[in-house]
PDB file of N, CA and C in Angstrom:
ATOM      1  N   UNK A   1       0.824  -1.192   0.000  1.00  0.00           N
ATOM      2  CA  UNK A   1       0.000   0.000   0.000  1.00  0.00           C
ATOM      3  C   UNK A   1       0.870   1.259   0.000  1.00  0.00           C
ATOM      4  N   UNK A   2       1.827   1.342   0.683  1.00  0.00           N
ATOM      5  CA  UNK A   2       2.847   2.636   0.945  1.00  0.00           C
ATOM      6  C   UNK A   2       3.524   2.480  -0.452  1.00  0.00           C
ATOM      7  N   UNK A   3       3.944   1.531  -1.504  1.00  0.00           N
ATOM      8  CA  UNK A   3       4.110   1.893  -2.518  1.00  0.00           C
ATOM      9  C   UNK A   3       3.572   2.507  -3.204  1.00  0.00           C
ATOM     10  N   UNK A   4       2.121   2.048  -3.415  1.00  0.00           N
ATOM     11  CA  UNK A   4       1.241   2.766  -4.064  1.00  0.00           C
ATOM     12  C   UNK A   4       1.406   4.170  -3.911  1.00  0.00           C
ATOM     13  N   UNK A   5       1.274   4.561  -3.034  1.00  0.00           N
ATOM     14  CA  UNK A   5       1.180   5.964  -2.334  1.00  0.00           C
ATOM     15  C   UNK A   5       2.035   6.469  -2.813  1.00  0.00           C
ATOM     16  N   UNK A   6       3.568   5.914  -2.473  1.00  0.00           N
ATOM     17  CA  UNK A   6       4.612   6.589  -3.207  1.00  0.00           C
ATOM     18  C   UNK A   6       4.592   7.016  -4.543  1.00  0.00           C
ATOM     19  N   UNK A   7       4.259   5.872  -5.051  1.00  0.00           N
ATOM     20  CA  UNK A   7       4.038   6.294  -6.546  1.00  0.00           C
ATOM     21  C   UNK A   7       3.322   7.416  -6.818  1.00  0.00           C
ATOM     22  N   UNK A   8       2.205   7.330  -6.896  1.00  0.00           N
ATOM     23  CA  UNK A   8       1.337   8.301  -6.656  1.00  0.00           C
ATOM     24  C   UNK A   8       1.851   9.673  -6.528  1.00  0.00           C
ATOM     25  N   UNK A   9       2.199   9.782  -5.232  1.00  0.00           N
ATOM     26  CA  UNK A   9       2.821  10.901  -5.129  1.00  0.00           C
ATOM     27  C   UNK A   9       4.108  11.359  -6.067  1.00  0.00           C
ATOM     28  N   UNK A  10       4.603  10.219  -6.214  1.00  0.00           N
ATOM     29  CA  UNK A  10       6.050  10.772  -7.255  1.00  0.00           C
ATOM     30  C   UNK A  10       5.415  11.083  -8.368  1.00  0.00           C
ATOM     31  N   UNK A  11       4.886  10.786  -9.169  1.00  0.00           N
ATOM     32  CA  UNK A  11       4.033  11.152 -10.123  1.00  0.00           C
ATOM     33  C   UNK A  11       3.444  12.389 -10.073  1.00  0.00           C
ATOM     34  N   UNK A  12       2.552  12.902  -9.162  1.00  0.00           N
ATOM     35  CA  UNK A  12       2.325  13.788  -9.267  1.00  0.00           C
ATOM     36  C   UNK A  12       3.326  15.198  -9.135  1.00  0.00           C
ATOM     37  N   UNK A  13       4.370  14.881  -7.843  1.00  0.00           N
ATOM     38  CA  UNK A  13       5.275  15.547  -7.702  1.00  0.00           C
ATOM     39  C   UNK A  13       5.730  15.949  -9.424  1.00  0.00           C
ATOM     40  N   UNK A  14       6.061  14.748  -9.787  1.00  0.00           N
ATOM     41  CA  UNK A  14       7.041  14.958 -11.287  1.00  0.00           C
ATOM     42  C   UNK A  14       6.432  16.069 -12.031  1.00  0.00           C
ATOM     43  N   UNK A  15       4.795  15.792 -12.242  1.00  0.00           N
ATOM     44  CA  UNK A  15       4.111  16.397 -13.433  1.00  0.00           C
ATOM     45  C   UNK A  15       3.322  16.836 -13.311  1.00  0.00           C
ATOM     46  N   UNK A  16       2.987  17.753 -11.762  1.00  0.00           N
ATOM     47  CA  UNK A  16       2.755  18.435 -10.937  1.00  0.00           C
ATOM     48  C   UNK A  16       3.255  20.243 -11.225  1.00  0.00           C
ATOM     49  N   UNK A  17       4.462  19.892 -11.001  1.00  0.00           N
ATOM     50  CA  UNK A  17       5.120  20.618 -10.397  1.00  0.00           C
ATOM     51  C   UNK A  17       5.918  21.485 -11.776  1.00  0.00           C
ATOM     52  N   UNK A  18       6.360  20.288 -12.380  1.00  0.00           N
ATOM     53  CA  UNK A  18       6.608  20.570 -13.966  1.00  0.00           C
ATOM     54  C   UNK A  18       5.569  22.106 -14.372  1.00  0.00           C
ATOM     55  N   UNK A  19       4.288  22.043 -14.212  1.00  0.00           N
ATOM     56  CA  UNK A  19       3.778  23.047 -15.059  1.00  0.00           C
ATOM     57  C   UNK A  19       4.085  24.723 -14.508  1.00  0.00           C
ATOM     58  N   UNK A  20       4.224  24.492 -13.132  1.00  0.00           N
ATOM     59  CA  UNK A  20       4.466  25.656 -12.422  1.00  0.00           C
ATOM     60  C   UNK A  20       5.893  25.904 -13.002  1.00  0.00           C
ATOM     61  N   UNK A  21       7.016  24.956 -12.991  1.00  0.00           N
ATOM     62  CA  UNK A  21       8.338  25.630 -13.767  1.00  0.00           C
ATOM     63  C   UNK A  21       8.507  26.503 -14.776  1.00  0.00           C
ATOM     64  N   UNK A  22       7.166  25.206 -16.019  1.00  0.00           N
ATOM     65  CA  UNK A  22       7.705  25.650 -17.154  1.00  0.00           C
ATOM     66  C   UNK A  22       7.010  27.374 -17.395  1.00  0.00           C
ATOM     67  N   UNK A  23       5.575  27.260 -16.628  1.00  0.00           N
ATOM     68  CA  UNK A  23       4.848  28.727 -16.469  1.00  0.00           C
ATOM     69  C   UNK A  23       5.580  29.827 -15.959  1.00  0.00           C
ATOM     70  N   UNK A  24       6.705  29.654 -15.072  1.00  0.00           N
ATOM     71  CA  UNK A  24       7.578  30.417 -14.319  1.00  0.00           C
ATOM     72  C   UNK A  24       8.685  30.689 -15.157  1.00  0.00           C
ATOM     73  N   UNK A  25       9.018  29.049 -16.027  1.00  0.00           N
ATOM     74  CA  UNK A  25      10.122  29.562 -17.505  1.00  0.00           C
ATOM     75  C   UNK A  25       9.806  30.968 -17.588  1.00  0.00           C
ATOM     76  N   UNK A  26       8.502  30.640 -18.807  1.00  0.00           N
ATOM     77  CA  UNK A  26       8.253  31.299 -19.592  1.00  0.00           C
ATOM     78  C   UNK A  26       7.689  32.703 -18.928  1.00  0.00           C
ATOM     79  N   UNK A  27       7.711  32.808 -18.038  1.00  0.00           N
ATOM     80  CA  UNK A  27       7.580  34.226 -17.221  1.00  0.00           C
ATOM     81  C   UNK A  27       8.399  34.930 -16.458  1.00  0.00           C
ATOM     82  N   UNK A  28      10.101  33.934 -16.327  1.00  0.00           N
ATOM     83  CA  UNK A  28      10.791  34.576 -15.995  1.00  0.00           C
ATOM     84  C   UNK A  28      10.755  35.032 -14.773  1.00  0.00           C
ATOM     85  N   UNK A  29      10.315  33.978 -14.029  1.00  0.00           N
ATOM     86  CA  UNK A  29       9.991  34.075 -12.477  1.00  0.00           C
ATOM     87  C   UNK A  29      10.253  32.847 -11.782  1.00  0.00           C
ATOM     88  N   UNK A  30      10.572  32.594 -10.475  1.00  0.00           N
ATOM     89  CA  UNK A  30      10.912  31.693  -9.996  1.00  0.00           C
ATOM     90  C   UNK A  30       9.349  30.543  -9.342  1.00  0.00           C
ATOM     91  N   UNK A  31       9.886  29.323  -9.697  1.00  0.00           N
ATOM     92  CA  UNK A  31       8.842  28.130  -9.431  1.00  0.00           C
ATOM     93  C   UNK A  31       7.850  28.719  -7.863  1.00  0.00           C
ATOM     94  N   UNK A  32       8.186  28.914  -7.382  1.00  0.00           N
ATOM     95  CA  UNK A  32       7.893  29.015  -6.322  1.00  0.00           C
ATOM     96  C   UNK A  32       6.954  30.402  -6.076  1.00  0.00           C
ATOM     97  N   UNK A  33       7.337  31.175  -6.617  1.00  0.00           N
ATOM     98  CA  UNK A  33       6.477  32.449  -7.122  1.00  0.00           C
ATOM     99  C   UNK A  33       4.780  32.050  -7.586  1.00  0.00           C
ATOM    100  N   UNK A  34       5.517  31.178  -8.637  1.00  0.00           N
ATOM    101  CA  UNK A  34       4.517  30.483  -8.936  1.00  0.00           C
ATOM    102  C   UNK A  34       3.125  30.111  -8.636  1.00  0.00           C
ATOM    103  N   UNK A  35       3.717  28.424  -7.994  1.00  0.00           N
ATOM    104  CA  UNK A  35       3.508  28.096  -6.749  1.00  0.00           C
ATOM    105  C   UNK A  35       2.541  28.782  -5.525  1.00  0.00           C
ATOM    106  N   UNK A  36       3.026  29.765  -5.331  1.00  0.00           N
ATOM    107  CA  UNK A  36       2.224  30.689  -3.893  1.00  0.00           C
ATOM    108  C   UNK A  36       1.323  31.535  -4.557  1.00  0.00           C
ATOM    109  N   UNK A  37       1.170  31.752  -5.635  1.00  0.00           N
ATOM    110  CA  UNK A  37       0.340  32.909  -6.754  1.00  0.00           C
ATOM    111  C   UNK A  37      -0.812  31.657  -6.922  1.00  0.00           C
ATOM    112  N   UNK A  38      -0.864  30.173  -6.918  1.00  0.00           N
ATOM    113  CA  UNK A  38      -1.949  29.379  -7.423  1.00  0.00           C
ATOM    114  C   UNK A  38      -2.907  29.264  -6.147  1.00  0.00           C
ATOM    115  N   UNK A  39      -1.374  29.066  -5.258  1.00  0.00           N
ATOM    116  CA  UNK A  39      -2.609  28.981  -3.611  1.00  0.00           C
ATOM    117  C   UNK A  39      -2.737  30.115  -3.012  1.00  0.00           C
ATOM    118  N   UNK A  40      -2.772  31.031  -3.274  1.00  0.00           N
ATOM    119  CA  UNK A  40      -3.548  32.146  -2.739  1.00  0.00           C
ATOM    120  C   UNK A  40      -4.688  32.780  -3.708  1.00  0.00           C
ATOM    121  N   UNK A  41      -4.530  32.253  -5.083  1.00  0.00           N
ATOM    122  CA  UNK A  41      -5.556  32.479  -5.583  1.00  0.00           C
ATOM    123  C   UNK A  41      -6.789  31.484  -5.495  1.00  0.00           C
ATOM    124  N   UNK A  42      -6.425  30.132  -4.768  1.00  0.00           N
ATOM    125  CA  UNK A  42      -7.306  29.022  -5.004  1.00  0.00           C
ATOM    126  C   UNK A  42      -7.919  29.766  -3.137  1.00  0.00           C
ATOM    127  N   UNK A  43      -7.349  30.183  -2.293  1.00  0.00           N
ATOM    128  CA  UNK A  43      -7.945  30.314  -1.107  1.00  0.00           C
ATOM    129  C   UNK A  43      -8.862  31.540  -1.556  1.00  0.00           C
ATOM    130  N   UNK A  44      -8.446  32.668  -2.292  1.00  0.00           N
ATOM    131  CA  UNK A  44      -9.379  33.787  -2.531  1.00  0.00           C
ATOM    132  C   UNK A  44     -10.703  33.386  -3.514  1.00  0.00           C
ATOM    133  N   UNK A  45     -10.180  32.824  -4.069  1.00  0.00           N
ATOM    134  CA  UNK A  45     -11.293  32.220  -4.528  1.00  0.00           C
ATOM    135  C   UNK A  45     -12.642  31.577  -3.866  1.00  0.00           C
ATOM    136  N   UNK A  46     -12.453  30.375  -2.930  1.00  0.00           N
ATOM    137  CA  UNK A  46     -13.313  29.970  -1.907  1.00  0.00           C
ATOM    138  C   UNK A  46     -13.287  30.749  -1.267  1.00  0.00           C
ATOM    139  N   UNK A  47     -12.938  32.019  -0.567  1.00  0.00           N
ATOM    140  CA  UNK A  47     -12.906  32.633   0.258  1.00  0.00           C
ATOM    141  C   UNK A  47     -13.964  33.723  -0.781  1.00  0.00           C
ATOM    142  N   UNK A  48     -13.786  34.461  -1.530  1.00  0.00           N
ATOM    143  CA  UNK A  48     -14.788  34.982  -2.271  1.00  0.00           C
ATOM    144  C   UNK A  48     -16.421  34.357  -2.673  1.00  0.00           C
ATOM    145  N   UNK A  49     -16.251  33.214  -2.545  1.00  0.00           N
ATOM    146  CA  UNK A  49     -17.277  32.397  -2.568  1.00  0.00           C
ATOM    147  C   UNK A  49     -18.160  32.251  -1.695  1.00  0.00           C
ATOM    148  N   UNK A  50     -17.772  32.329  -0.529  1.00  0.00           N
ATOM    149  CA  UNK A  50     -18.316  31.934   1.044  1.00  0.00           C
ATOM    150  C   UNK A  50     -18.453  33.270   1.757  1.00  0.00           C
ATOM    151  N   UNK A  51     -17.981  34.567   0.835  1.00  0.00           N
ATOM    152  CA  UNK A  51     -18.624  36.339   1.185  1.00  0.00           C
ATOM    153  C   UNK A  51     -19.513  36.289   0.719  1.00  0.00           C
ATOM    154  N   UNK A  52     -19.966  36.041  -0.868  1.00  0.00           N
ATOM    155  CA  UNK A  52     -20.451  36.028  -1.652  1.00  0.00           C
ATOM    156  C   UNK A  52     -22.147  35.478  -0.929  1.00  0.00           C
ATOM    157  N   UNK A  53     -21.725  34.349  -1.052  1.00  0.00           N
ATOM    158  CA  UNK A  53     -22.866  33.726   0.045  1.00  0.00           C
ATOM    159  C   UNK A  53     -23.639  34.538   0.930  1.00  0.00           C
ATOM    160  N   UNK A  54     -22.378  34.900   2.424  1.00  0.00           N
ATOM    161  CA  UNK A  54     -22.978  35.578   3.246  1.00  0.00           C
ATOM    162  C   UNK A  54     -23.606  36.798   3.062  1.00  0.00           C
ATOM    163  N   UNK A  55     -23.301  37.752   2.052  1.00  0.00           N
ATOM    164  CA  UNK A  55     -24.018  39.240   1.428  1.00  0.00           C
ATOM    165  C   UNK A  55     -25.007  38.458   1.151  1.00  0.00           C
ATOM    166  N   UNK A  56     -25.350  37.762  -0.176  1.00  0.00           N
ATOM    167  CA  UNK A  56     -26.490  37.787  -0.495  1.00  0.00           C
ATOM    168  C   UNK A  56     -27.765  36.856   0.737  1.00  0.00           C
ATOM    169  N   UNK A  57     -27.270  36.230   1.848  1.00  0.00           N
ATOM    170  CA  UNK A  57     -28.056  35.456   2.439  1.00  0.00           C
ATOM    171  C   UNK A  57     -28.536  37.131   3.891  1.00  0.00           C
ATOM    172  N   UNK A  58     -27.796  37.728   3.334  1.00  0.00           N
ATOM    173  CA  UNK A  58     -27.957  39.145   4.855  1.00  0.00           C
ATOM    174  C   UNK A  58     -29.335  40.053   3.803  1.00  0.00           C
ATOM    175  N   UNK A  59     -28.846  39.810   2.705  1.00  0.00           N
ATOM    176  CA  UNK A  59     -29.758  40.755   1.995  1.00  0.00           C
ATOM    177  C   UNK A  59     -31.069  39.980   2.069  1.00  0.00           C
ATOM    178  N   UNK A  60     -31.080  38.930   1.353  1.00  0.00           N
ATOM    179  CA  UNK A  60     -32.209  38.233   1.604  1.00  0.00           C
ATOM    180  C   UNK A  60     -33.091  38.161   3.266  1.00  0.00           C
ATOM    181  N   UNK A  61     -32.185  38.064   4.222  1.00  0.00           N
ATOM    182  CA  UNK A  61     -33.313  38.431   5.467  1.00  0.00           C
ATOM    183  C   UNK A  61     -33.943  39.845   5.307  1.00  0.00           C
ATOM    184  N   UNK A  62     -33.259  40.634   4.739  1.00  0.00           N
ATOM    185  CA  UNK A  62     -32.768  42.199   5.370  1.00  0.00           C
ATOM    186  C   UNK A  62     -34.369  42.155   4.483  1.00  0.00           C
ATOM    187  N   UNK A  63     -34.998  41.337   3.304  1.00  0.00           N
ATOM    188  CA  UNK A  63     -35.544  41.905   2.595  1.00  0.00           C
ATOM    189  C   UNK A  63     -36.802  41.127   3.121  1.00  0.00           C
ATOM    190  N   UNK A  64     -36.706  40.043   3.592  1.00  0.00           N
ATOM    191  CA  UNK A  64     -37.986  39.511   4.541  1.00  0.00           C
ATOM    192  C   UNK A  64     -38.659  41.006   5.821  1.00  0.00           C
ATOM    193  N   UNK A  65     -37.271  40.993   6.240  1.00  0.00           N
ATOM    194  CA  UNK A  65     -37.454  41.924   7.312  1.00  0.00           C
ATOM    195  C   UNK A  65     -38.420  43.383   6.973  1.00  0.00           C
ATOM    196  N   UNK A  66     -38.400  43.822   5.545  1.00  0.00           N
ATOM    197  CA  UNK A  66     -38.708  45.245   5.184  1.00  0.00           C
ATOM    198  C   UNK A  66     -40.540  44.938   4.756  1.00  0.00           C
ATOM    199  N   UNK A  67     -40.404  43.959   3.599  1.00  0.00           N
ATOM    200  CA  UNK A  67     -41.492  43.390   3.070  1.00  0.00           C
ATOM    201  C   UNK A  67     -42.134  42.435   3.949  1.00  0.00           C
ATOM    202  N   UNK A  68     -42.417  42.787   5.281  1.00  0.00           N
ATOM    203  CA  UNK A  68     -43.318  41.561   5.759  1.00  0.00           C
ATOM    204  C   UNK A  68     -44.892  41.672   4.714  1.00  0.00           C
ATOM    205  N   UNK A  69     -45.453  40.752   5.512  1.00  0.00           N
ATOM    206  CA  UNK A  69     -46.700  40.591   4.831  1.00  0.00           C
ATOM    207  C   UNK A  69     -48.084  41.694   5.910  1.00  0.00           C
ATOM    208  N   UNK A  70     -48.466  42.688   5.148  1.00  0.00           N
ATOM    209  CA  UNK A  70     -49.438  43.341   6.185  1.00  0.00           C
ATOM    210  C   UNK A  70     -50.787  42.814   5.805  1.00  0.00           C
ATOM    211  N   UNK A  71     -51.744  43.085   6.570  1.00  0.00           N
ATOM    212  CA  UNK A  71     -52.833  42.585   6.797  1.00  0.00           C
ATOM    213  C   UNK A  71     -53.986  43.552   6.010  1.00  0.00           C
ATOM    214  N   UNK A  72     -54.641  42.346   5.359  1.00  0.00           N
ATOM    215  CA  UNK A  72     -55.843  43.451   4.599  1.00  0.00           C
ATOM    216  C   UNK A  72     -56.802  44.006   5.079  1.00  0.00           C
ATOM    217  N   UNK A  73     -56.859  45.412   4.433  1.00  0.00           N
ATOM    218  CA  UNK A  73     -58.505  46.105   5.609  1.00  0.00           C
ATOM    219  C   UNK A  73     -59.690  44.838   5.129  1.00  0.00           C
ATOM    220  N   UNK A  74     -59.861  44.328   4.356  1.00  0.00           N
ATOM    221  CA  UNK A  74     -60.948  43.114   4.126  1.00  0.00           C
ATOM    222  C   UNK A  74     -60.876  42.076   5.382  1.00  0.00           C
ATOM    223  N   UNK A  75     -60.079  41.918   6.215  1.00  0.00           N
ATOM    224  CA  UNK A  75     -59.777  41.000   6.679  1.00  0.00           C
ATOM    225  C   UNK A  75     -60.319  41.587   7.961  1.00  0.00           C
ATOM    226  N   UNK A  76     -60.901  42.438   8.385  1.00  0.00           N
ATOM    227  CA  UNK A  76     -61.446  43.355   9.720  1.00  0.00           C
ATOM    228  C   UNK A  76     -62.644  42.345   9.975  1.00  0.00           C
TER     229      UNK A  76
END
């Protein structure tokens, strides 16, 4: 089983990691630059996602709250 794993992981390591180089080649920036530019955009991302959420779920009470339902003079 721990082979497996290894593998696995070496593999990905290999051709993984490869794309961040060659993107960093060709940009003339170091791997690692890279690298920290994918995971902070992958956290802002979910993290934009889960604001996103909370605004529109505040608005939505905010709009229960304004528009209740009033009562008809028919209903006297």
């Amino acid at each position: 089983m721990t082979t497996l794993v290894y593998n696995i992981r070496h593999y990905l390591e290999k051709h993984g990691f490869y794309v961040s180089s060659r993107m960093a080649d060709k940009l003339g920036m170091r791997a690692k630059s890279v690298r920290l530019f994918f995971i902070y955009a992958s956290f802002f991302t979910m993290g934009a996602g889960f604001i996103i959420y909370l605004i529109l779920a505040f608005w939505l009470k905010l709009k229960d709250l304004v528009y209740t339902k009033r009562t008809s003079v028919f209903d006297l």
